[in-house]
Protein backbone atom coordinates (compact mmCIF):
# COMPACT_ATOMS: atom_id res chain seq x y z
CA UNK A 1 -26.83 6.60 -9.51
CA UNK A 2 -25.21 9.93 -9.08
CA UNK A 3 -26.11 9.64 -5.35
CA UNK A 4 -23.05 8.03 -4.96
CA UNK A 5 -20.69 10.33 -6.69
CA UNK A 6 -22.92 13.43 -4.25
CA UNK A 7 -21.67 11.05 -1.29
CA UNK A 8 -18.00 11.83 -2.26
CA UNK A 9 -18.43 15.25 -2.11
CA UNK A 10 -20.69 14.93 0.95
CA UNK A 11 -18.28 13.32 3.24
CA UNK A 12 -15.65 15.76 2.47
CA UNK A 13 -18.21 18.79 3.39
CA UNK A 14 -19.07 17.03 6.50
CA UNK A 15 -16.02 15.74 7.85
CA UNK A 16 -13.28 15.45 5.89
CA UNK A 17 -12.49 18.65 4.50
CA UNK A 18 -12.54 19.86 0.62
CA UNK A 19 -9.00 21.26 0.39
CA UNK A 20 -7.20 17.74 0.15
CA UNK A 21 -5.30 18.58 2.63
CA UNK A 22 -4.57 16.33 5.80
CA UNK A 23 -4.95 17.60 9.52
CA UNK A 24 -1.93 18.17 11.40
CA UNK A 25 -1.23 18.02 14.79
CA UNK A 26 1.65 20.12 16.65
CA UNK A 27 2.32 17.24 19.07
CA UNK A 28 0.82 13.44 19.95
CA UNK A 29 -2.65 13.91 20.89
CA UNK A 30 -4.65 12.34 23.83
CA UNK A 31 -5.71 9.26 23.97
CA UNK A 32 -9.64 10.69 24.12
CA UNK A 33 -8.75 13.57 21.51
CA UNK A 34 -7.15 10.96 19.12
CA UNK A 35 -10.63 8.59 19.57
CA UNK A 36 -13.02 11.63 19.16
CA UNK A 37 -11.45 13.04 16.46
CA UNK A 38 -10.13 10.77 14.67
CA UNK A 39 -10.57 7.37 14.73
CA UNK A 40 -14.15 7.59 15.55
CA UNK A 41 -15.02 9.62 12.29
CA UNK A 42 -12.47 7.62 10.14
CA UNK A 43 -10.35 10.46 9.77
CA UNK A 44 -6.66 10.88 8.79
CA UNK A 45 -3.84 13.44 10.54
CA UNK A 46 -0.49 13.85 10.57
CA UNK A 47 1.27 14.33 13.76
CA UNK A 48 4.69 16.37 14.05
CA UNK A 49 7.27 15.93 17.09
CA UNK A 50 5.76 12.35 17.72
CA UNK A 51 8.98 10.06 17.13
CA UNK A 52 11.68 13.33 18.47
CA UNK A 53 12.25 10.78 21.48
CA UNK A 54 13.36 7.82 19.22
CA UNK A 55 17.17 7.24 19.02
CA UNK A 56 16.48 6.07 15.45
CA UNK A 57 16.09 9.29 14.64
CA UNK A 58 19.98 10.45 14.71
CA UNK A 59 21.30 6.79 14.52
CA UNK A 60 19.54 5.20 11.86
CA UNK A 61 20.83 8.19 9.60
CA UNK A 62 24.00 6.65 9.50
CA UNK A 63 24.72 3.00 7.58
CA UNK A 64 27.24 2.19 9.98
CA UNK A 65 25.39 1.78 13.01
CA UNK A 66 22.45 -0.16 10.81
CA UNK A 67 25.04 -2.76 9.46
CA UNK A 68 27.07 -3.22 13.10
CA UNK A 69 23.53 -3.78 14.95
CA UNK A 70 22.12 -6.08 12.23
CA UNK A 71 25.28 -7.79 11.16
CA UNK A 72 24.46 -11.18 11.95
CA UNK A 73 20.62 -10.71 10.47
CA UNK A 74 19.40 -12.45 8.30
CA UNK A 75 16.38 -10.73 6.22
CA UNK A 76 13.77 -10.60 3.46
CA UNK A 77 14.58 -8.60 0.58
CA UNK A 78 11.77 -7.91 -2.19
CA UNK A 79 12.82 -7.79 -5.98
CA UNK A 80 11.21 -6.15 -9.15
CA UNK A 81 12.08 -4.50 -12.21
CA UNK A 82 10.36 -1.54 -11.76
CA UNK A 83 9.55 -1.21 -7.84
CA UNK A 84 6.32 -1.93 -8.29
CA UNK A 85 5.09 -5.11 -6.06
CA UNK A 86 1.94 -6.16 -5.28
CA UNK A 87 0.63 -4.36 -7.89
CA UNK A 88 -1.57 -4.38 -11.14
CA UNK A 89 0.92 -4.80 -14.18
CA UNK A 90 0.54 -6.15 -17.72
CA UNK A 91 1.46 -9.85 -18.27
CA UNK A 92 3.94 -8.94 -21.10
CA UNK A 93 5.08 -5.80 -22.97
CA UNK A 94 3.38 -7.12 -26.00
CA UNK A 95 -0.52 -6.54 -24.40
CA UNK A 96 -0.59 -4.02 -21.94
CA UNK A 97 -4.17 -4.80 -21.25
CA UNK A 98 -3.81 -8.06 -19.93
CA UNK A 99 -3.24 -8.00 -16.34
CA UNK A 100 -2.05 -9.55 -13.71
CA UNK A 101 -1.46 -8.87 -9.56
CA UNK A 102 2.43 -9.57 -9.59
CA UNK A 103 3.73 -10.02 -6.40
CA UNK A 104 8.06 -9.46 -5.94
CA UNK A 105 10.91 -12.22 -6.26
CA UNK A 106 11.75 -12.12 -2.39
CA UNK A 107 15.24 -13.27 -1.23
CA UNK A 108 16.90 -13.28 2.22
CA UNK A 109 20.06 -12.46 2.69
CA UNK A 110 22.74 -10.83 5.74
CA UNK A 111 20.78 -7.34 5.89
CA UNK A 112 24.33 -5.66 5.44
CA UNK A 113 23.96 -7.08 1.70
CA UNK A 114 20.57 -6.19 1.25
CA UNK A 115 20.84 -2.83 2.55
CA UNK A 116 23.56 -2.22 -0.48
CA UNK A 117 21.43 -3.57 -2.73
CA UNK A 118 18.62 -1.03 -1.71
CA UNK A 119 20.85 2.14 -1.93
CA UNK A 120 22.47 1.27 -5.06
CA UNK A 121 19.52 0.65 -7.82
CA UNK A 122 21.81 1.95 -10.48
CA UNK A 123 24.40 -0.70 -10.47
CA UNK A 124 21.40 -3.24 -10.46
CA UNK A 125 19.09 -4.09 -13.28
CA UNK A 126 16.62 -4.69 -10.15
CA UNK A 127 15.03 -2.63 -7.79
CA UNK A 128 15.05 -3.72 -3.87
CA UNK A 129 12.72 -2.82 -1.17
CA UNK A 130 12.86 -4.40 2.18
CA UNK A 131 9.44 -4.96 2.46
CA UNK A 132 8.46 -8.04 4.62
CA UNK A 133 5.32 -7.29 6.57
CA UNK A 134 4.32 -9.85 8.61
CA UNK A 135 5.69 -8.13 11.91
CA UNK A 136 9.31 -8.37 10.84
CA UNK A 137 10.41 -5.32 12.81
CA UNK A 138 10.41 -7.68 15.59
CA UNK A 139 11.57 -10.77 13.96
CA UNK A 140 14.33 -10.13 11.66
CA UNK A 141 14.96 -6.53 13.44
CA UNK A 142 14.41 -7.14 16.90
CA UNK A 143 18.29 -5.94 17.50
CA UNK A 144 17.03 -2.48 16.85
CA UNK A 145 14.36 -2.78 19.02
CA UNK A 146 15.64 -0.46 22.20
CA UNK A 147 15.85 2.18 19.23
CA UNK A 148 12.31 3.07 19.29
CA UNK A 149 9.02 2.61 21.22
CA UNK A 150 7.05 -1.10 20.70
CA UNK A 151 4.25 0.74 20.37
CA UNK A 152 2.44 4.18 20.30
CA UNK A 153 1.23 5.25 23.82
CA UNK A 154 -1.63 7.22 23.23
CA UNK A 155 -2.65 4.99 20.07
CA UNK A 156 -2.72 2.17 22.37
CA UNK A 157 -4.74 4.02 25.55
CA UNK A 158 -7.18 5.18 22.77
CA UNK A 159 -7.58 1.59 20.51
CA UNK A 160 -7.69 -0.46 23.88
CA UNK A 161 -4.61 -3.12 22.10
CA UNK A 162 -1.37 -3.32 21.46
CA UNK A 163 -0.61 -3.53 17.81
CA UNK A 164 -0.64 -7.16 16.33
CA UNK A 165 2.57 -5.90 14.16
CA UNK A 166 5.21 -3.73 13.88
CA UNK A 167 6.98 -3.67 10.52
CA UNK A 168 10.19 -2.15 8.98
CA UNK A 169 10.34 -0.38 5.74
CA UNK A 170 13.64 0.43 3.87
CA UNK A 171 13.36 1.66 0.32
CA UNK A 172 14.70 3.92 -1.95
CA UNK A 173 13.38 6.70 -4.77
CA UNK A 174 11.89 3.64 -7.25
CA UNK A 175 9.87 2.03 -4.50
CA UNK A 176 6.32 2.94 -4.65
CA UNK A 177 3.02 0.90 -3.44
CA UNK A 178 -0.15 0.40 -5.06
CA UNK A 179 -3.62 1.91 -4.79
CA UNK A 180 -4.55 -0.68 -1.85
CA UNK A 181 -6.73 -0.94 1.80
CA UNK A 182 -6.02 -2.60 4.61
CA UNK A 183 -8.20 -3.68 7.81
CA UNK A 184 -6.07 -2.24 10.32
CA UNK A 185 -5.46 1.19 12.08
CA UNK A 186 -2.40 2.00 10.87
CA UNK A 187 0.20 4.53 12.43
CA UNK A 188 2.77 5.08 10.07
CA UNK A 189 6.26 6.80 11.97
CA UNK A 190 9.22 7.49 9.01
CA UNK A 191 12.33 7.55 10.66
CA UNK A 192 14.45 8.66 7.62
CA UNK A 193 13.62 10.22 4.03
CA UNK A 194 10.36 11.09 3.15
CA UNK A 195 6.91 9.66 2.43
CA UNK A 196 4.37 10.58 -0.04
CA UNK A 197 0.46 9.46 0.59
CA UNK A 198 -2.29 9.86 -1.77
CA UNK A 199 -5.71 9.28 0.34
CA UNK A 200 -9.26 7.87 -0.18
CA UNK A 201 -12.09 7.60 2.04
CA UNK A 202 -14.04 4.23 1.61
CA UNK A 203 -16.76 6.37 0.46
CA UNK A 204 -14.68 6.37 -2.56
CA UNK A 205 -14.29 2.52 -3.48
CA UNK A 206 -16.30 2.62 -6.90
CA UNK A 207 -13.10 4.85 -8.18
CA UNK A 208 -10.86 2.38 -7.30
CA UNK A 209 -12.17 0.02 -9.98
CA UNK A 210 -11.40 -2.86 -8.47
CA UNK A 211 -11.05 -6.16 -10.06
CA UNK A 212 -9.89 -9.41 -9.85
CA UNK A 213 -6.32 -10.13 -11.22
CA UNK A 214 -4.71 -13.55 -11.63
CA UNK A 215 -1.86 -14.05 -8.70
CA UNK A 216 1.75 -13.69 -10.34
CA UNK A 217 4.69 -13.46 -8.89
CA UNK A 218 8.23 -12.37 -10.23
CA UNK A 219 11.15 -14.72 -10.52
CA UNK A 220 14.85 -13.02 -11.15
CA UNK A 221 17.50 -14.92 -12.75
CA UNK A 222 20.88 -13.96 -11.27
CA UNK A 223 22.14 -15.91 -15.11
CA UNK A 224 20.34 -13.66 -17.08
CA UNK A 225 19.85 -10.43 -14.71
CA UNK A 226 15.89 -10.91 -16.36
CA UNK A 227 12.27 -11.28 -14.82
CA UNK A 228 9.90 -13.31 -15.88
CA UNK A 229 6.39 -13.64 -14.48
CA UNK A 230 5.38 -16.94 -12.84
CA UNK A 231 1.60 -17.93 -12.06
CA UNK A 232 0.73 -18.70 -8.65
CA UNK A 233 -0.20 -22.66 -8.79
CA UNK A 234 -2.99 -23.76 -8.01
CA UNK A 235 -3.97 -20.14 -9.95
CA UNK A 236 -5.79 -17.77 -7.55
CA UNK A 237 -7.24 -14.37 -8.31
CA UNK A 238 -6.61 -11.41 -6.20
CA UNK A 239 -9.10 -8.29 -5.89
CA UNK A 240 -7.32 -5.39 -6.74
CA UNK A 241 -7.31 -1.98 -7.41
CA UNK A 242 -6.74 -0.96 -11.22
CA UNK A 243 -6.08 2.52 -11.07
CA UNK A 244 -2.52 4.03 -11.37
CA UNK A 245 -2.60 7.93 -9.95
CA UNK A 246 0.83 8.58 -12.29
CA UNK A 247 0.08 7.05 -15.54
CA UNK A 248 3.15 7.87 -17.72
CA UNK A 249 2.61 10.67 -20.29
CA UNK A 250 2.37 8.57 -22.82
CA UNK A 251 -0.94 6.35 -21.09
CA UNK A 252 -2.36 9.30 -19.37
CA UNK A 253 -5.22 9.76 -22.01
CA UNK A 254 -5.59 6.20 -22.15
CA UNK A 255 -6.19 5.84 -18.21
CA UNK A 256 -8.06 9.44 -17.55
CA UNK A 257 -10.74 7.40 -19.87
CA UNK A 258 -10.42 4.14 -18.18
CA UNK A 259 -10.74 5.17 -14.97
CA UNK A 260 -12.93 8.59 -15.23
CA UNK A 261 -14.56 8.56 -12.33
CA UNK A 262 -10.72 8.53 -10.29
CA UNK A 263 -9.22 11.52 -12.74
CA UNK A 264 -12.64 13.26 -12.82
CA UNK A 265 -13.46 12.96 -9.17
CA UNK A 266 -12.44 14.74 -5.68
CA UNK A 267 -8.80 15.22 -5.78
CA UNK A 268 -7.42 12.84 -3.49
CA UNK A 269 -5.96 13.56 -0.54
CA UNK A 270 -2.30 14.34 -0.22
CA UNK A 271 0.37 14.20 2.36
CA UNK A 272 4.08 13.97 2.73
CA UNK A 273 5.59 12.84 5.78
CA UNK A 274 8.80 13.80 7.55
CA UNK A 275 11.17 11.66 9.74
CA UNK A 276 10.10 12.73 13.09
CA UNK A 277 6.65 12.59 12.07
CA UNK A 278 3.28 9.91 12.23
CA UNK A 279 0.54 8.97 9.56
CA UNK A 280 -2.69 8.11 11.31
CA UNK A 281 -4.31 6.18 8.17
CA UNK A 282 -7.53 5.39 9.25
CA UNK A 283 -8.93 1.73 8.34
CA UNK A 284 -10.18 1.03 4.90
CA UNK A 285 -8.62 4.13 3.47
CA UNK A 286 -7.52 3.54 0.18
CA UNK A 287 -3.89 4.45 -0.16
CA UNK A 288 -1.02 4.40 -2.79
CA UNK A 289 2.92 5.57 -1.47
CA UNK A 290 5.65 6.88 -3.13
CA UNK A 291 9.23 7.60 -1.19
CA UNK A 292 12.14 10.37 -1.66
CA UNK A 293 15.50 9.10 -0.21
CA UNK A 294 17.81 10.60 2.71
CA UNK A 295 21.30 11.74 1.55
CA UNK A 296 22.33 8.22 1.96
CA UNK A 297 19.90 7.18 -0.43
CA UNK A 298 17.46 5.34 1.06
CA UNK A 299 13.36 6.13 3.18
CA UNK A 300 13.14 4.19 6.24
CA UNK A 301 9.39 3.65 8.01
CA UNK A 302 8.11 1.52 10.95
CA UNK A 303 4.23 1.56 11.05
CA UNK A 304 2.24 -0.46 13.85
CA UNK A 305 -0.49 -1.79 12.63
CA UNK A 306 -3.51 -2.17 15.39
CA UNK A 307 -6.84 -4.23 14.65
CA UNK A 308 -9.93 -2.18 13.67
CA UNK A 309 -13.56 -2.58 15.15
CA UNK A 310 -15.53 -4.45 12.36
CA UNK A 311 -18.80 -2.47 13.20
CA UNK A 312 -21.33 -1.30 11.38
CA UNK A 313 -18.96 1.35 9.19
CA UNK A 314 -17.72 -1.98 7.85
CA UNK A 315 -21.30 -3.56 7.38
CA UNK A 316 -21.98 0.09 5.26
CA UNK A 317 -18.29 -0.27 3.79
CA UNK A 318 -19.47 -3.64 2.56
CA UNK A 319 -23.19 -2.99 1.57
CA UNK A 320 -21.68 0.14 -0.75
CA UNK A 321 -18.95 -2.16 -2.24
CA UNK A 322 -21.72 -4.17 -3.48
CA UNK A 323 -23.62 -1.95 -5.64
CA UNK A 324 -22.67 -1.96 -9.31
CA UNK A 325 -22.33 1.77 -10.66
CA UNK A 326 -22.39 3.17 -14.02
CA UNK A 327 -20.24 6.60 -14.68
CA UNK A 328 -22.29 9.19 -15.39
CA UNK A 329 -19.16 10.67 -16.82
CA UNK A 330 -19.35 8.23 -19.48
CA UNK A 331 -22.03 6.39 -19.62
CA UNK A 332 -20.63 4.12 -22.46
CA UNK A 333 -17.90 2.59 -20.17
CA UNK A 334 -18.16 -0.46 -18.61
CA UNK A 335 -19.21 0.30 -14.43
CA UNK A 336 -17.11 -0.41 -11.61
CA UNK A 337 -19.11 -3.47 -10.99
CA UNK A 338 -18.25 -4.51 -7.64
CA UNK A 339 -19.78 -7.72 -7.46
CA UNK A 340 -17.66 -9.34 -9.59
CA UNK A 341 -15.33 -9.61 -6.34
CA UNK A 342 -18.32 -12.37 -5.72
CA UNK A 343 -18.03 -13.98 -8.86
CA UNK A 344 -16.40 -17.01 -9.76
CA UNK A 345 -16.96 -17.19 -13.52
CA UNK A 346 -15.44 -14.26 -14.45
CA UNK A 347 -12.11 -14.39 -12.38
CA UNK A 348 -12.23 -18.00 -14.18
CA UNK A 349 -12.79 -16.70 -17.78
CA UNK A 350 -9.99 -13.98 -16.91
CA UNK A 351 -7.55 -16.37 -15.80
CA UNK A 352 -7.81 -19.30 -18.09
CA UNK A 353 -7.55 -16.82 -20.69
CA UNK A 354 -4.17 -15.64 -19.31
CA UNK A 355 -3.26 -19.69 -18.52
CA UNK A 356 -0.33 -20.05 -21.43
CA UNK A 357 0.87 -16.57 -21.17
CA UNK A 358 1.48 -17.57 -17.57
CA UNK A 359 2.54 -21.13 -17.61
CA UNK A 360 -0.47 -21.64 -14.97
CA UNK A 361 -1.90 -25.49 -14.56
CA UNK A 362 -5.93 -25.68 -14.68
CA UNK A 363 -6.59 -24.87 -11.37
CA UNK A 364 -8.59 -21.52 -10.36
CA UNK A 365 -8.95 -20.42 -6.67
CA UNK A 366 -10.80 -16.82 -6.31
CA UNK A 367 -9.80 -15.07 -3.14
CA UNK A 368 -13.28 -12.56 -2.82
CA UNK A 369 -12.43 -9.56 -0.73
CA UNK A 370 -9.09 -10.11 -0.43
CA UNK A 371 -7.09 -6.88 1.46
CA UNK A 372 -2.96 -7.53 1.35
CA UNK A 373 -1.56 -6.53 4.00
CA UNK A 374 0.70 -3.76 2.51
CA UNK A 375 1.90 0.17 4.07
C-alpha cells in the first residue's frame, strides 16, 4: 500500500511543511489565530517571548530560592539506570530482543534531596528525573505557584477549558522520553535549560511500529546500588512505540533495518526550545524529548495539558491505525501490523514467554490503545 507512505509526504506538502522545521511565532498569538492556524489543522509552533512575564524565569535559575520555597515538600522522584522511563528496553543484557515497557523506581522524598540527586548523576549509579505527571505542579509544587501563570490565556480563550493539569519537569542531560502520543493539547513552557523535540504527525503511526510490551517496572536497591526489572502483577501489556531515533553506533544498522520505514522516511520534525519559550504539540503527535542542562545542571519545564476534541480526525486517526502495512522498503520484513494492539493472543504468547525472565505470576491483562500520559 504505498498510498500510505504518499500520505506522509502529502501532509507535509499541504500543511505541514517539507523542511522539518517547526513554525515560530515572534510573540503569543490570538486566541482565533492560534485556533485557525494551528490547532484546527493539527499543527505544531513554537512561540518566543511567551513566558518573559513569569518570575520563574530569573528565580528558578537559582537553587536557593527552589529549596527555601519547597523546603517542607515532599515529592516524587523517578529512578533508572539509564534515564530512560517509560520506555521500550530489553529484559536483560543477555537478549536484547526481548522487550519489555519498563516503567522507573519512583521514590518521594523532601524536594531539597531530590533536587541534589537530579543535578548530581555522577556521584549516583542512578539517574533522577522529577517526573510525576498527574498534575503535580499543583500538588506537590503548589508553593511555586504565584511564580507563573495557572494557565495559558490565549490557549484557554482558543480551546474553550482550562487545562485538566499542569505538571513540573526537572531533569538533567541523561533524561530523555520515549517515542510516545498523548490525547491532550499540550503547551509545553521550559523555564530553564533547553528542550529537544523530534515530531510526527499521526499520519505517520505505521513508522512508529508499535507493539505491545509486557508492563515492567524498575526496582533500585539502596544495598546493592543495582536495578532489577520487576513484572507488573497481574501482568499487563502496554502498546508502545519500538523505535529509538538515536540507536547507539553500534545498533544503528541493526535498527535502520528494523524499523525502515522510520530511518527511510520524512525526516522528522525538529525543534529545540528555549526558557522563555512554548511548544504547541498538537494532539496525537508522536513525540520523543531529549534535555541540555542550565549552568546549574539541571532543564526545568511546566506544560499544561488541555483535553482534545475526539472528532472525526480521531475516528480517521483510528481507522488508519488499523490497517496492517507491509514496507515496500523491504518487503521481507514483518509489517507494522497495527491490529495486534486488538489482539489478545499475541500480547499473551509475548508475555508468557517473558514470565520467568520476569518473575511474573500467570495472569495477562492487555491494555489496547493505551496512550501514557508522558511530556
Amino acid at each position: 500500500m504505498r498510498e500510505i507512505e504518499a500520505l506522509w509526504e502529502e501532509a507535509r506538502e499541504l500543511s505541514l511543511g517539507t523542511s522539518g522545521g517547526v513554525e515560530r511565532l515572534d510573540s503569543p498569538p490570538t486566541p482565533l489565530q492560534f485556533l485557525r492556524d494551528f490547532v484546527s489543522p493539527n499543527k505544531p509552533c513554537v512561540i518566543s517571548n511567551a513566558t518573559l512575564h513569569w518570575p520563574a524565569l530569573s528565580s528558578w535559575s537559582h537553587d536557593s530560592y527552589l529549596t527555601r520555597a519547597l523546603s517542607s515538600a515532599h515529592v516524587s522522584l523517578h529512578l533508572t539506570p539509564n534515564g530512560r522511563a517509560d520506555a521500550a528496553v530489553p529484559i536483560n543484557s543477555d537478549d536484547p530482543s526481548t522487550l519489555c515497557f519498563a516503567s522507573a523506581h519512583a521514590l518521594r522524598m523532601p524536594f531539597p534531596e531530590a533536587l541534589n540527586l537530579i543535578v548530581n548523576p555522577h556521584s549516583t549509579n542512578f539517574v533522577a528525573y522529577a517526573q510525576q505527571q498527574n498534575d503535580c505542579f499543583r500538588s506537590e509544587y503548589s508553593a511555586l505557584a504565584q511564580d507563573c501563570d495557572a494557565h495559558i490565556p490565549w490557549a484557554t480563550d482558543a480551546l474553550g477549558c482550562l487545562p485538566e493539569a499542569v505538571n513540573l519537569w526537572v531533569g538533567n542531560h541523561l533524561s530523555e522520553t520515549s517515542f510516545h502520543k498523548d490525547h491532550y493539547e499540550n503547551l509545553y513552557a521550559v523555564v530553564s535549560g533547553e528542550k529537544h523535540f523530534l515530531l510526527l504527525p499521526p499520519t505517520d503511526v505505521h513508522r512508529m511500529y508499535i507493539r505491545n510490551y509486557p508492563a515492567a517496572r524498575y526496582s533500585y536497591s539502596q544495598d546493592t546500588g543495582k536495578f532489577t526489572l520487576e513484572s507488573e502483577k497481574p501482568m499487563r501489556c502496554v502498546p508502545w512505540c519500538s523505535v529509538d531515533p538515536y540507536p547507539s553506533p553500534e545498533a544503528k544498522h541493526s535498527a535502520m533495518s528494523r524499523f525502515p520505514l522510520y530511518f527511510n522516511g520524512p525526516k522528522p520534525f525538529e525543534c529545540t526550545i528555549k526558557a522563555g519559550e512554548i511548544l504547541y504539540l498538537p494532539s496525537m503527535w508522536f513525540h520523543h524529548v531529549r534535555q541540555s542542562p542550565d549552568a546549574a545542571g539541571r532543564t526545568i519545564a511546566i506544560n499544561y495539558w488541555y483535553d482534545m476534541q475526539f472528532d472525526i480526525k480521531y475516528a480517521y486517526f483510528n481507522f488508519l491505525q488499523s490497517v496492517p502495512y507491509q514496507s515496500t522498503h523491504n518487503p521481507t520484513l514483518p509489517g507494522t501490523m497495527s491490529d495486534d494492539l486488538d489482539s489478545d493472543s499475541d500480547c499473551d504468547s509475548f508475555a508468557y514467554g517473558c514470565k520467568d525472565k520476569l518473575g511474573a505470576d500467570e495472569s495477562v491483562t492487555n491494555l489496547p490503545n493505551a496512550s501514557a500520559k508522558e511530556e
